[in-house]
C-alpha atoms as a PDB file:
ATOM      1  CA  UNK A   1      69.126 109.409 228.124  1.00  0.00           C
ATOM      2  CA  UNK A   2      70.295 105.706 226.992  1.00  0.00           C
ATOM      3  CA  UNK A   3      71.500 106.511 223.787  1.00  0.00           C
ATOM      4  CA  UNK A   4      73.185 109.435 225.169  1.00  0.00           C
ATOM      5  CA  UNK A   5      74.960 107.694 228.046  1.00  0.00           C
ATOM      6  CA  UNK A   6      76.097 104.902 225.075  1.00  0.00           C
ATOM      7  CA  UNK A   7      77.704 108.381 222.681  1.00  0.00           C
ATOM      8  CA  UNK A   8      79.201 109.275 226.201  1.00  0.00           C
ATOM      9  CA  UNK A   9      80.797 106.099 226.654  1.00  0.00           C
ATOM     10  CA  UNK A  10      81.703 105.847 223.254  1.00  0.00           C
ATOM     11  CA  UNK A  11      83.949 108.281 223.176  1.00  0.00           C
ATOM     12  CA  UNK A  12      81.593 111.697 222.395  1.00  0.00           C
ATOM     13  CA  UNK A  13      82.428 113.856 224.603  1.00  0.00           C
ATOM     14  CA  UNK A  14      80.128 115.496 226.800  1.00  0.00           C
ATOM     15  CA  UNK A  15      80.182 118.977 226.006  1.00  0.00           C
ATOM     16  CA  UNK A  16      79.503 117.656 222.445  1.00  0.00           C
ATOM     17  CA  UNK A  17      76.234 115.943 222.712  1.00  0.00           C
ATOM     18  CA  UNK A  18      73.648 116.676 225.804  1.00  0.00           C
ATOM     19  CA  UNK A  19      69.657 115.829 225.931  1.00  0.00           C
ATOM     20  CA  UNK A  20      67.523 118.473 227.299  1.00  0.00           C
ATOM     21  CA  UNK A  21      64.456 117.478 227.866  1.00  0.00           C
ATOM     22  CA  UNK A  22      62.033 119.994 228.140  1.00  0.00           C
ATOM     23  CA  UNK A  23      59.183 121.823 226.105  1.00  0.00           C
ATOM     24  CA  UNK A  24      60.248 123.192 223.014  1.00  0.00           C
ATOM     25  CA  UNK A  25      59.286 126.810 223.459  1.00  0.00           C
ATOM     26  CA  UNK A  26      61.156 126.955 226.674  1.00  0.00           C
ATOM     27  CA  UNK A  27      64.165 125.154 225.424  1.00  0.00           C
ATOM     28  CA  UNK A  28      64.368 127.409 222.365  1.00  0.00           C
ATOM     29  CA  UNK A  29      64.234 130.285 224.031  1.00  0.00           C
ATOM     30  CA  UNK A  30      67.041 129.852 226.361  1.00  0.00           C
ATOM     31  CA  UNK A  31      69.094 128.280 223.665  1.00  0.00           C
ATOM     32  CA  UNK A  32      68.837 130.301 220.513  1.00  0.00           C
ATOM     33  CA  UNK A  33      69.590 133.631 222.126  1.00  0.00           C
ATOM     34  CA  UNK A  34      72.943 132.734 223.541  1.00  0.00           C
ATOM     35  CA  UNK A  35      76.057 134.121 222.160  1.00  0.00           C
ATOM     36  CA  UNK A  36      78.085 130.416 221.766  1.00  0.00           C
ATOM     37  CA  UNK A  37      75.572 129.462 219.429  1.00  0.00           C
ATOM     38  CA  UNK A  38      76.963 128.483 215.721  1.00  0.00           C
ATOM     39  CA  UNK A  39      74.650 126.845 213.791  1.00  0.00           C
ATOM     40  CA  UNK A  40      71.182 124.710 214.414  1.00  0.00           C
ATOM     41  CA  UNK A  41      69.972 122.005 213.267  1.00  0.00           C
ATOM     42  CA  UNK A  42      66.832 120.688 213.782  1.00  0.00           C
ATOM     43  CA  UNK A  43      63.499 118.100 212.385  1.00  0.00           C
ATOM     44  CA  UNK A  44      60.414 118.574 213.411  1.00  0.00           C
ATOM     45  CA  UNK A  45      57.786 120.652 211.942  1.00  0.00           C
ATOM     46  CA  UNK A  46      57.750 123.700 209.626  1.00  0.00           C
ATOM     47  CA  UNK A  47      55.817 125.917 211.758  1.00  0.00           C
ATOM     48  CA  UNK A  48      58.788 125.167 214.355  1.00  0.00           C
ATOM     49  CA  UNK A  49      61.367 125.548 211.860  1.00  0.00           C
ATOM     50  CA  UNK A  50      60.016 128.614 211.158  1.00  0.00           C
ATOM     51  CA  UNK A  51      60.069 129.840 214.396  1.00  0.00           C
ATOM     52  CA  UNK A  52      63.414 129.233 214.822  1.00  0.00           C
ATOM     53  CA  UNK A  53      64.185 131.017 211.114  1.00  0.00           C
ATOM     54  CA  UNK A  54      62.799 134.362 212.662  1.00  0.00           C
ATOM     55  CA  UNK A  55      64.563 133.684 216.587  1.00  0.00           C
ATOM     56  CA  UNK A  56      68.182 133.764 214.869  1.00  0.00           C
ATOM     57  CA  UNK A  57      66.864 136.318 212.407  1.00  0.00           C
ATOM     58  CA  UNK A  58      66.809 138.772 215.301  1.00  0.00           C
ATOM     59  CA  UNK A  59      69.811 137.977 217.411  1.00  0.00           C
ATOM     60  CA  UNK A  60      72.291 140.327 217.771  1.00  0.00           C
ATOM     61  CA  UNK A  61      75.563 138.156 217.370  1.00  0.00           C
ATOM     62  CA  UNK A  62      76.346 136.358 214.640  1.00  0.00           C
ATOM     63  CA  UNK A  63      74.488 135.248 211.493  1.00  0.00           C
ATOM     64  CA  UNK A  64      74.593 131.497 211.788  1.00  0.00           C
ATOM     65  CA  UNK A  65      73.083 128.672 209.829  1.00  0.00           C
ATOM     66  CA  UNK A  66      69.914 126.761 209.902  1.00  0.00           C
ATOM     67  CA  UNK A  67      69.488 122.838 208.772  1.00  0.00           C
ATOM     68  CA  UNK A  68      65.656 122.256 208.670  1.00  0.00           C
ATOM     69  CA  UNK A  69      64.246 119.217 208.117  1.00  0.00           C
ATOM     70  CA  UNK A  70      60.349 119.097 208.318  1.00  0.00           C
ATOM     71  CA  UNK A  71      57.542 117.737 207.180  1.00  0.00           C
ATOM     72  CA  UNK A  72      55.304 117.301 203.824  1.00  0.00           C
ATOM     73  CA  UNK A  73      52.590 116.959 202.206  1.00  0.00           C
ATOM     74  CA  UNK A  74      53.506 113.707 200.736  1.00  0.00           C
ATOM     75  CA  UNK A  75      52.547 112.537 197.674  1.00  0.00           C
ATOM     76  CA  UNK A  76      52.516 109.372 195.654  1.00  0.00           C
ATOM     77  CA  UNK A  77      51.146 109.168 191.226  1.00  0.00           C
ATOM     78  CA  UNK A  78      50.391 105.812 190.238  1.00  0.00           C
ATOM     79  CA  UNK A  79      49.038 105.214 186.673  1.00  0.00           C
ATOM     80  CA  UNK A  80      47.778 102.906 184.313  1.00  0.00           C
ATOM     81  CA  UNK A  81      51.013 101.032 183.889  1.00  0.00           C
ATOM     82  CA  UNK A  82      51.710 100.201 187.420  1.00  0.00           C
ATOM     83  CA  UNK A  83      51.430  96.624 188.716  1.00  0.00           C
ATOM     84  CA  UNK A  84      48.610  96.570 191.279  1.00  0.00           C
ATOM     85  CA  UNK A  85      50.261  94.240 194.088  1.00  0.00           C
ATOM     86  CA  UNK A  86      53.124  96.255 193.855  1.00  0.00           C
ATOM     87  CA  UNK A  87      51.356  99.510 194.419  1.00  0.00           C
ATOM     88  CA  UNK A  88      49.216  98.304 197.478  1.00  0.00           C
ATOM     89  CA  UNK A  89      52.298  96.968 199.102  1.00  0.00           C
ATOM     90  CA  UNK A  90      54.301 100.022 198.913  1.00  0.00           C
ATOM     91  CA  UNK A  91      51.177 102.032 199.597  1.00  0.00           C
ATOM     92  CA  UNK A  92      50.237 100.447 203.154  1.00  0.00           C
ATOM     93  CA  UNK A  93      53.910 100.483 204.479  1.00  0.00           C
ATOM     94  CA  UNK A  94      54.470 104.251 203.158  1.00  0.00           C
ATOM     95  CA  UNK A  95      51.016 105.671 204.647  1.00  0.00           C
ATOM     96  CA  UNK A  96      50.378 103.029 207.353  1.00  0.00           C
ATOM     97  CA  UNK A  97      54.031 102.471 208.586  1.00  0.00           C
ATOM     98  CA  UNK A  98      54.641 103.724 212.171  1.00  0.00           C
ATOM     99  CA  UNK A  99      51.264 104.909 212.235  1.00  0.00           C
ATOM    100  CA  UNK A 100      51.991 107.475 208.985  1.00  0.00           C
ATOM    101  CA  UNK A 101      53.990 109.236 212.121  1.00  0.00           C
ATOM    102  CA  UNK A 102      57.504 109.685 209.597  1.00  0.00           C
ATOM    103  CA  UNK A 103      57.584 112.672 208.326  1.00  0.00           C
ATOM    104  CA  UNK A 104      58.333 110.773 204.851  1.00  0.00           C
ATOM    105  CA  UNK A 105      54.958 109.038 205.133  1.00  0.00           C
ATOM    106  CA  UNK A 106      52.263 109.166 202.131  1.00  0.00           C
ATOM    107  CA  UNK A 107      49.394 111.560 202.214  1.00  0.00           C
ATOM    108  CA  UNK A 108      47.995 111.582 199.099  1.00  0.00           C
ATOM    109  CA  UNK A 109      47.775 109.223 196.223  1.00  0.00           C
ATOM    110  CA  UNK A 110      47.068 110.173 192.611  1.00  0.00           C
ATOM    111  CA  UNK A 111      45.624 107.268 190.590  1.00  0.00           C
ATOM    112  CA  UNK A 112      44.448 107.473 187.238  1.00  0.00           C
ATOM    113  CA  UNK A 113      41.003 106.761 186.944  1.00  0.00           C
ATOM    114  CA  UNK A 114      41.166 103.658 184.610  1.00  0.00           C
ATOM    115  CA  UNK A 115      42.466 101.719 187.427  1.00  0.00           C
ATOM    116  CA  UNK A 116      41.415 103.989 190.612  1.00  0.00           C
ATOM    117  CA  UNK A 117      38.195 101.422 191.231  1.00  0.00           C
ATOM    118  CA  UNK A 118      40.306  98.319 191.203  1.00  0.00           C
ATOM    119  CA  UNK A 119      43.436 100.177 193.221  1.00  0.00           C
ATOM    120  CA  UNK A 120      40.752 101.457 195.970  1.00  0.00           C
ATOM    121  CA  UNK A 121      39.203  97.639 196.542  1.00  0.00           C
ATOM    122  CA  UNK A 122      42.563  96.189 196.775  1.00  0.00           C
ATOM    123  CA  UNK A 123      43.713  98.819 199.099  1.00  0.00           C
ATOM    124  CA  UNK A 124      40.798  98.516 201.492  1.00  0.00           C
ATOM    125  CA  UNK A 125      40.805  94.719 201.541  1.00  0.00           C
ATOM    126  CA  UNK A 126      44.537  95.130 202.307  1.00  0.00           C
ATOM    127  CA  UNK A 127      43.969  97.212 205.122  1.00  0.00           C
ATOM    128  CA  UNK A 128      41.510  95.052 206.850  1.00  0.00           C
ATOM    129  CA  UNK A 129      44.849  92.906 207.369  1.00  0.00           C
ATOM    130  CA  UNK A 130      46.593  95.311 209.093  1.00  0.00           C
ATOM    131  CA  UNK A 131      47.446  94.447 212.913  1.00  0.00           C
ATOM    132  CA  UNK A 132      46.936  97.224 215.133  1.00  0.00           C
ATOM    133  CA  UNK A 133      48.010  97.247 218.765  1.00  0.00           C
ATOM    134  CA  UNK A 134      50.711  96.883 221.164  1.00  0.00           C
ATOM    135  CA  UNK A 135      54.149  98.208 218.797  1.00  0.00           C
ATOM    136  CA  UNK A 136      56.264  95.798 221.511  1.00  0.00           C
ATOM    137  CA  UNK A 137      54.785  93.368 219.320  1.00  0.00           C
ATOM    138  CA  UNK A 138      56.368  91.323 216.457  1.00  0.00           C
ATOM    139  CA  UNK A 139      53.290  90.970 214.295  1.00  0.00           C
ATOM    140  CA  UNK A 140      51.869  94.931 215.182  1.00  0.00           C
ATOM    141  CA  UNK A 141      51.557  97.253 211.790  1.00  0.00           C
ATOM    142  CA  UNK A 142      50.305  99.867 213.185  1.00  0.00           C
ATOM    143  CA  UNK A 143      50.715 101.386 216.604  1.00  0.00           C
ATOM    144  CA  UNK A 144      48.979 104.068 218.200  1.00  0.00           C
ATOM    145  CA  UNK A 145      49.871 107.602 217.543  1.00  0.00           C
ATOM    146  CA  UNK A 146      52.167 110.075 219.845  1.00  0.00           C
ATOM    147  CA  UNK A 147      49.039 111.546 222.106  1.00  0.00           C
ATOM    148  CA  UNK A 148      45.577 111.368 222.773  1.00  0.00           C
ATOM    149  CA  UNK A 149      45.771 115.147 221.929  1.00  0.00           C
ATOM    150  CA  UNK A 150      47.066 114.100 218.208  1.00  0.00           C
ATOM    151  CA  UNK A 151      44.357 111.528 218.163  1.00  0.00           C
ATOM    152  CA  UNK A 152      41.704 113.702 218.905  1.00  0.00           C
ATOM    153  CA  UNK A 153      43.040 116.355 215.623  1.00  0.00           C
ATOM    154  CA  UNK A 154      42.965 113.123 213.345  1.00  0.00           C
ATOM    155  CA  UNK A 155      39.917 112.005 213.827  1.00  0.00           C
ATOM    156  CA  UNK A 156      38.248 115.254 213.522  1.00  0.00           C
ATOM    157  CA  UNK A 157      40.196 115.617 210.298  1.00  0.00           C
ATOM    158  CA  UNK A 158      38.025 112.151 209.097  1.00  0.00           C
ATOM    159  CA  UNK A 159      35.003 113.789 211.014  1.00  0.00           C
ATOM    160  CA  UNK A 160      35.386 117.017 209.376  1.00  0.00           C
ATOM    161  CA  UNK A 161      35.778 115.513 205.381  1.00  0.00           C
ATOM    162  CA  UNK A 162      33.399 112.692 205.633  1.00  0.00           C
ATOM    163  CA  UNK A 163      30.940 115.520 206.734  1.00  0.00           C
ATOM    164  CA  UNK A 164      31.888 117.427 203.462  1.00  0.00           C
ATOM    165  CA  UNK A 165      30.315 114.742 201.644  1.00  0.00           C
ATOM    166  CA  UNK A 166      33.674 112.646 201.088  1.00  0.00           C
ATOM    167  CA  UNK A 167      34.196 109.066 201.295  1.00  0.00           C
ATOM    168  CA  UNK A 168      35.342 107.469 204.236  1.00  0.00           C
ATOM    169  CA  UNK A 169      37.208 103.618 205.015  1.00  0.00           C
ATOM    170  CA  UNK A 170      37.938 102.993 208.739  1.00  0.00           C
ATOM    171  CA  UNK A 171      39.609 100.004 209.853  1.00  0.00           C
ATOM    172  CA  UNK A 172      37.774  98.696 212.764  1.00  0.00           C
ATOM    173  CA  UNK A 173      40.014  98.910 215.895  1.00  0.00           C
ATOM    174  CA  UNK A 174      40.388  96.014 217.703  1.00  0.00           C
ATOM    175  CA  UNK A 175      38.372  95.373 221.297  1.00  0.00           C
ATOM    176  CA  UNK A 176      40.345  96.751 224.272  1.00  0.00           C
ATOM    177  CA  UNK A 177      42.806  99.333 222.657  1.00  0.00           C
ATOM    178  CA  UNK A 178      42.952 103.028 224.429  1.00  0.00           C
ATOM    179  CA  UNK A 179      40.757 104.822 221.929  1.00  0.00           C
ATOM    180  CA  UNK A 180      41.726 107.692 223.354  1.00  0.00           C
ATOM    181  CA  UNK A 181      45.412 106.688 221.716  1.00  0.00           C
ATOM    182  CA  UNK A 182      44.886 105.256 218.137  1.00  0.00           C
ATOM    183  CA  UNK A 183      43.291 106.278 214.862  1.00  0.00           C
ATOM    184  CA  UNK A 184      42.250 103.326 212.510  1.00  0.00           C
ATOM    185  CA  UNK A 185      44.159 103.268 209.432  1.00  0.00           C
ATOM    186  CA  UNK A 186      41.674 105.206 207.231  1.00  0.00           C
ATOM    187  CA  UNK A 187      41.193 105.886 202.856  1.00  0.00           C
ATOM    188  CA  UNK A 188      39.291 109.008 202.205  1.00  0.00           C
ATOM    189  CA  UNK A 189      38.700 109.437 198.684  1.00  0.00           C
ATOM    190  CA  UNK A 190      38.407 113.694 197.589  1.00  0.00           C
ATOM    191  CA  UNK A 191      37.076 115.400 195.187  1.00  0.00           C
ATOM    192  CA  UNK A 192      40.286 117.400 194.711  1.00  0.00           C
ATOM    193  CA  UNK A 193      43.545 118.021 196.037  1.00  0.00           C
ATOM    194  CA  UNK A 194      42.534 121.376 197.575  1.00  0.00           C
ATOM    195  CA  UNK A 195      40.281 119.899 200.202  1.00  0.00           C
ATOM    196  CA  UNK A 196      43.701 118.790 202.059  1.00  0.00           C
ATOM    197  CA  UNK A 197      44.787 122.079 204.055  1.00  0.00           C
ATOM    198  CA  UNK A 198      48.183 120.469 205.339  1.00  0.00           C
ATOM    199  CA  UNK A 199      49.806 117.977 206.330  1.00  0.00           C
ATOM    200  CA  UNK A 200      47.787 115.366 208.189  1.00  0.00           C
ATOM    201  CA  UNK A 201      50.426 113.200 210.928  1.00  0.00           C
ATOM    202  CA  UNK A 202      48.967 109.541 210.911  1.00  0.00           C
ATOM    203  CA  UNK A 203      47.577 106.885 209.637  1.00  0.00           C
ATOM    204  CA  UNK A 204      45.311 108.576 207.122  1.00  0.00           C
ATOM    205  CA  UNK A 205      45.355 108.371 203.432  1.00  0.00           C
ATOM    206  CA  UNK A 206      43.971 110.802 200.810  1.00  0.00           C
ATOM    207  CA  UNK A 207      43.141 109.304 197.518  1.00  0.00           C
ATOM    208  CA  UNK A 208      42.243 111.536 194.682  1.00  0.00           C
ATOM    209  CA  UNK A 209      41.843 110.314 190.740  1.00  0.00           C
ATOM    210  CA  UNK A 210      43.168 112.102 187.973  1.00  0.00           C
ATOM    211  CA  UNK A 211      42.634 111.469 183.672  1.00  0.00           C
ATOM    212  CA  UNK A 212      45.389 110.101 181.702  1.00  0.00           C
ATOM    213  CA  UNK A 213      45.444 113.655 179.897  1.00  0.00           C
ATOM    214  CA  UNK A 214      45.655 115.689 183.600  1.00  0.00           C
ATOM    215  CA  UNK A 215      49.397 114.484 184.906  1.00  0.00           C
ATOM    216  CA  UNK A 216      50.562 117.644 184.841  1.00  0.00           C
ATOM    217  CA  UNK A 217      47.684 118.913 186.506  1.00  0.00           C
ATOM    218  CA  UNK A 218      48.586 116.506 189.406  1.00  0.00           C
ATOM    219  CA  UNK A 219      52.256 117.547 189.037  1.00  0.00           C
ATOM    220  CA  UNK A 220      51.219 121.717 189.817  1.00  0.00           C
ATOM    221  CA  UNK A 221      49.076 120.902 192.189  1.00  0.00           C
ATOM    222  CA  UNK A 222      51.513 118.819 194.223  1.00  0.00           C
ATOM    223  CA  UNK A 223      54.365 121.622 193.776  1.00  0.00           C
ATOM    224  CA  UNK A 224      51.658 124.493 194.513  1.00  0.00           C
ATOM    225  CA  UNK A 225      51.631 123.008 198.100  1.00  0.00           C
ATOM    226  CA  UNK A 226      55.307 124.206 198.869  1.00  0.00           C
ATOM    227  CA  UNK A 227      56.022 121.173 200.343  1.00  0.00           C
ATOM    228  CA  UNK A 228      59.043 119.504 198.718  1.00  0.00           C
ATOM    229  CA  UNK A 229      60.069 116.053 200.805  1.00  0.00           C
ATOM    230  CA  UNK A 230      59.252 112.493 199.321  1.00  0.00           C
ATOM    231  CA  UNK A 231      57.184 112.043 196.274  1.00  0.00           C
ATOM    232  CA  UNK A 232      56.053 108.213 194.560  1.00  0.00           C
ATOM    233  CA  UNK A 233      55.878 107.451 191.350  1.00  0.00           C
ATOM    234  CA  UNK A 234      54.686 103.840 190.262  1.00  0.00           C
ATOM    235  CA  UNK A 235      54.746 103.737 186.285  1.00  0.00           C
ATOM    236  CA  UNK A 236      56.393 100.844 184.001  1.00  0.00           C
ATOM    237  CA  UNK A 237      56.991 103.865 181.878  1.00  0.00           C
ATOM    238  CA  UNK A 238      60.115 105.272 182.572  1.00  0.00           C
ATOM    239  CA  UNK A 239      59.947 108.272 180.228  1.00  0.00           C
ATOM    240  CA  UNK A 240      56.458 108.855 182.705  1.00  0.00           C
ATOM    241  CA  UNK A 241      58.685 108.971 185.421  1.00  0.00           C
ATOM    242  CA  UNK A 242      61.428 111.014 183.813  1.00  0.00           C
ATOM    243  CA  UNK A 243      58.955 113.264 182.686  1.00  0.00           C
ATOM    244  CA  UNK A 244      57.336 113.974 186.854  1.00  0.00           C
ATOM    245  CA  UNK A 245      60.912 113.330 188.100  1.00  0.00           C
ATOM    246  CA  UNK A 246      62.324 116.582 186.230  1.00  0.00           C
ATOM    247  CA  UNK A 247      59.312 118.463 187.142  1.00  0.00           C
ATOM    248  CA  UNK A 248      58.033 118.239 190.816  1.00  0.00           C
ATOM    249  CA  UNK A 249      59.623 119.636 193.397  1.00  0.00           C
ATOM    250  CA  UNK A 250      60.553 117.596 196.339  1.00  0.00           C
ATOM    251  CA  UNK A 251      63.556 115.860 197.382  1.00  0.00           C
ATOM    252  CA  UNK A 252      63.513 112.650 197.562  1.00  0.00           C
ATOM    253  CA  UNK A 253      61.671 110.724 194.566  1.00  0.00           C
ATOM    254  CA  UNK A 254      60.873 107.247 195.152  1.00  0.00           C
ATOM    255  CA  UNK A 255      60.246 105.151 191.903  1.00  0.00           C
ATOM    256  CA  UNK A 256      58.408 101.762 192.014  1.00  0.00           C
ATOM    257  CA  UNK A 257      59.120 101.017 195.761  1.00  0.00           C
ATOM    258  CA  UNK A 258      57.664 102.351 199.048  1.00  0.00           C
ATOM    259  CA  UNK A 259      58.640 106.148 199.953  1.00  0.00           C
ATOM    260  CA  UNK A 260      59.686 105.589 203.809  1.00  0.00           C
ATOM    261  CA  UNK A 261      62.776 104.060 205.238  1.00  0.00           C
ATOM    262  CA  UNK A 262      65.382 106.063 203.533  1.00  0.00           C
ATOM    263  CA  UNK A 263      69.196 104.954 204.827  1.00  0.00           C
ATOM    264  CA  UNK A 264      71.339 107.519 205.845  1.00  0.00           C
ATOM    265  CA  UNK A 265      74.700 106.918 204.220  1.00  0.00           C
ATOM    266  CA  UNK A 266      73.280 105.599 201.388  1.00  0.00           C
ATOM    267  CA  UNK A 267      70.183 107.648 200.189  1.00  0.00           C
ATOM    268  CA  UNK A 268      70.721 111.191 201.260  1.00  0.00           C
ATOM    269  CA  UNK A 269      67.689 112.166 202.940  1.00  0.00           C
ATOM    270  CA  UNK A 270      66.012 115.741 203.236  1.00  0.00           C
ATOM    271  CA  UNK A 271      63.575 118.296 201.785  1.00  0.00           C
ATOM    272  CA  UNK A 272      63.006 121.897 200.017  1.00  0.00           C
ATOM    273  CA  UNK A 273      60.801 124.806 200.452  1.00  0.00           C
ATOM    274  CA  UNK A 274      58.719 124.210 203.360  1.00  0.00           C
ATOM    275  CA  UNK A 275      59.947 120.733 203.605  1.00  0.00           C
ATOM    276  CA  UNK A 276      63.663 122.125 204.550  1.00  0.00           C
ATOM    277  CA  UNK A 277      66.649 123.720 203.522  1.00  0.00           C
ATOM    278  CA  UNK A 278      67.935 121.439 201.245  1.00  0.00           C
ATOM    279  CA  UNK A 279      71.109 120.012 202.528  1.00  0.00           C
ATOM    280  CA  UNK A 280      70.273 116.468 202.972  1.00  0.00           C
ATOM    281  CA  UNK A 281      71.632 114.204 206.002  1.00  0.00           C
ATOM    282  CA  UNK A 282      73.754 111.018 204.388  1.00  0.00           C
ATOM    283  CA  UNK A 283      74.391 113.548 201.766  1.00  0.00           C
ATOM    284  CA  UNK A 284      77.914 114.882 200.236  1.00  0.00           C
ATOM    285  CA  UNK A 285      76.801 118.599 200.511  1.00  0.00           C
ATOM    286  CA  UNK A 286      75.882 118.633 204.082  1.00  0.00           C
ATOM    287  CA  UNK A 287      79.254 118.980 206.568  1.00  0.00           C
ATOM    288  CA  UNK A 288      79.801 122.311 204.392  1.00  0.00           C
ATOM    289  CA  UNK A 289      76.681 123.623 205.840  1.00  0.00           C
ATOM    290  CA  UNK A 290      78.269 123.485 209.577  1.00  0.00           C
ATOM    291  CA  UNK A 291      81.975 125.786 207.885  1.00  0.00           C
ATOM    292  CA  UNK A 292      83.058 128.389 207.377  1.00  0.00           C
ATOM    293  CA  UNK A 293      85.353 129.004 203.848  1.00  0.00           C
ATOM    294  CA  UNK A 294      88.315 131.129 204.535  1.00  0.00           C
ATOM    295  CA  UNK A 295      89.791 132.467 201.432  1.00  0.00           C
ATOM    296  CA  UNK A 296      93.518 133.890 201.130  1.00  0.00           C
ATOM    297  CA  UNK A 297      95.059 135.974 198.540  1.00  0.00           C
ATOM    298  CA  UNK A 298      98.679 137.391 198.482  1.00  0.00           C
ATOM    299  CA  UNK A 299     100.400 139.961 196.532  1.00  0.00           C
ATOM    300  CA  UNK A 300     103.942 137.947 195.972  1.00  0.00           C
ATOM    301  CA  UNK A 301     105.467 140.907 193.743  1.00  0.00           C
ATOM    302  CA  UNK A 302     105.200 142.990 197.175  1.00  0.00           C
ATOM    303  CA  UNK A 303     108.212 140.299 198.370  1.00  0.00           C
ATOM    304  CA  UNK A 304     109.957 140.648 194.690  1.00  0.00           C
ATOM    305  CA  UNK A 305     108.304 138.163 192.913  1.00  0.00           C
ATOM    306  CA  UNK A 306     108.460 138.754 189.030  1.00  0.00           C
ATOM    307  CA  UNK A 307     104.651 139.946 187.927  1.00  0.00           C
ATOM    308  CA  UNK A 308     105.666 139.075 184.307  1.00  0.00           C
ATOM    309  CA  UNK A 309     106.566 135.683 184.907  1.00  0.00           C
ATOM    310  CA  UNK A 310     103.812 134.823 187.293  1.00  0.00           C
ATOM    311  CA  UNK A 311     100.869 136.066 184.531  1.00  0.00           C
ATOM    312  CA  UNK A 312     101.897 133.657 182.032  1.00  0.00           C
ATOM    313  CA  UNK A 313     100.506 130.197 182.093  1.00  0.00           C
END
């Protein structure tokens, strides 16, 4: 309640902003029956968000709006034009950052298969470097992740493709860390895209190469998710990354730099289809979404105004 004692103080007023802690089922279903309600916005994920959807679908009062921001199936397309360094940098902070715990975070990564060996080695030597431990610390990359109960689901993910016959990179965690709290930063390299059910919250990265002739391919199999939040594209070509920007789906498209770490005021931030509802925080669209437009018309002539003078321009 720190932050929200700081709004208070501030100048927010109470009745404005309040933190209820609590579990999200019971929370939700005090909170999104209640007549007072007139709008919701929430982030977290989409099986939540949709949830909620079908909660206000059956109230009783009045129909009022949902902001959803959720999660994704993130993906990044790198190709034969794309500066090496460059890529590995941007890859390790977008899928290794905060323990790929953002909802922005990379998933997947598409290279092309000319450079996929190099790409791969410099990744995986890159990763060795990571620091993993304490995230009090300065020089920490990667933390652990939110709860021995998510670490358990991630590393049966690796458990469960490595067993399918796929590729597997582990960093080796440091002596004396909870393993019962944190997953190694980990590259599994698929066969194809379809192996990855959903989206997969932490530090693991899904790499999967395509042919120079198969981009759009890459670009239908990323939209066939229904995800649509952050999407990569590394390419010295920028009629390559006119070309994917006009044609996948998500919201935010990140060209040539990492895809995390989006500032609100100045790179409206948010998702469509099962990524969210579109309006995007920091955005210029998104204070209409908590209005209501009130439209009035008058008949003048019923007060004597003259009809033929007021229909001519």
């Amino acid at each position: 309640g720190f932050v929200t004692r700081l709004c208070h103080q501030a100048g927010v007023p109470a009745a404005a902003m309040q933190l209820l802690p609590g579990a999200g089922p019971t929370l939700g279903a005090a909170l999104l029956p209640r007549p007072e309600l007139k709008g919701v916005v929430f982030t977290g994920s989409c099986a939540t968000a949709q949830v909620i959807q079908r909660n206000l679908a059956d109230r009783e009062d009045d129909i009022i709006p949902l902001i959803a921001e959720t999660g994704g199936q993130n993906a990044m397309i790198v190709d034969s034009t794309a500066l090496p360094e460059q890529v590995v940098r941007d890859v390790l902070i977008s899928a290794f950052g905060s323990a790929g715990q953002r909802c922005s975070c990379l998933r997947l990564l598409y290279l092309q298969e000319d450079i996929a060996e190099e790409l791969i080695a410099l990744l995986k030597a890159a990763m060795t470097t990571l620091e993993i431990g304490d995230p009090w610390h300065l020089a920490t990359d990667v933390g652990p992740v939110i709860s021995p109960q998510a670490a358990q689901a991630l590393t049966s993910h690796i458990e469960t493709l490595r067993e399918q016959g796929s590729t597997v990179f582990s960093v080796t965690l440091p002596p004396g860390l909870n393993q019962r709290q944190f997953v190694p930063p980990t590259l599994i390299e698929l066969a194809d895209s379809k192996q990855l059910k959903g989206e997969v919250f932490g530090p693991i990265l899904h790499v999967v190469r395509y042919g120079a002739d198969q981009l759009d391919e890459v670009i239908e199999a990323i939209n066939a998710t229904g995800f649509g939040l952050t999407l990569g594209i590394h390419s010295r070509i920028e009629a390559v990354c006119r070309y994917i920007s006009a044609r996948a789906q998500a919201g935010n498209i990140y060209i040539n730099r990492a895809m995390t770490g989006a500032v609100v005021g100045s790179q409206p931030f948010g998702g469509q289809g099962r990524s969210g509802t579109g309006f995007k925080a920091g955005g210029p669209h998104y204070l209409y979404r908590f209005m209501s437009e009130k439209c009035i018309s008058i008949d003048i002539t019923a007060a004597g105004g003259n009809a033929s003078l007021l229909s001519k321009p």
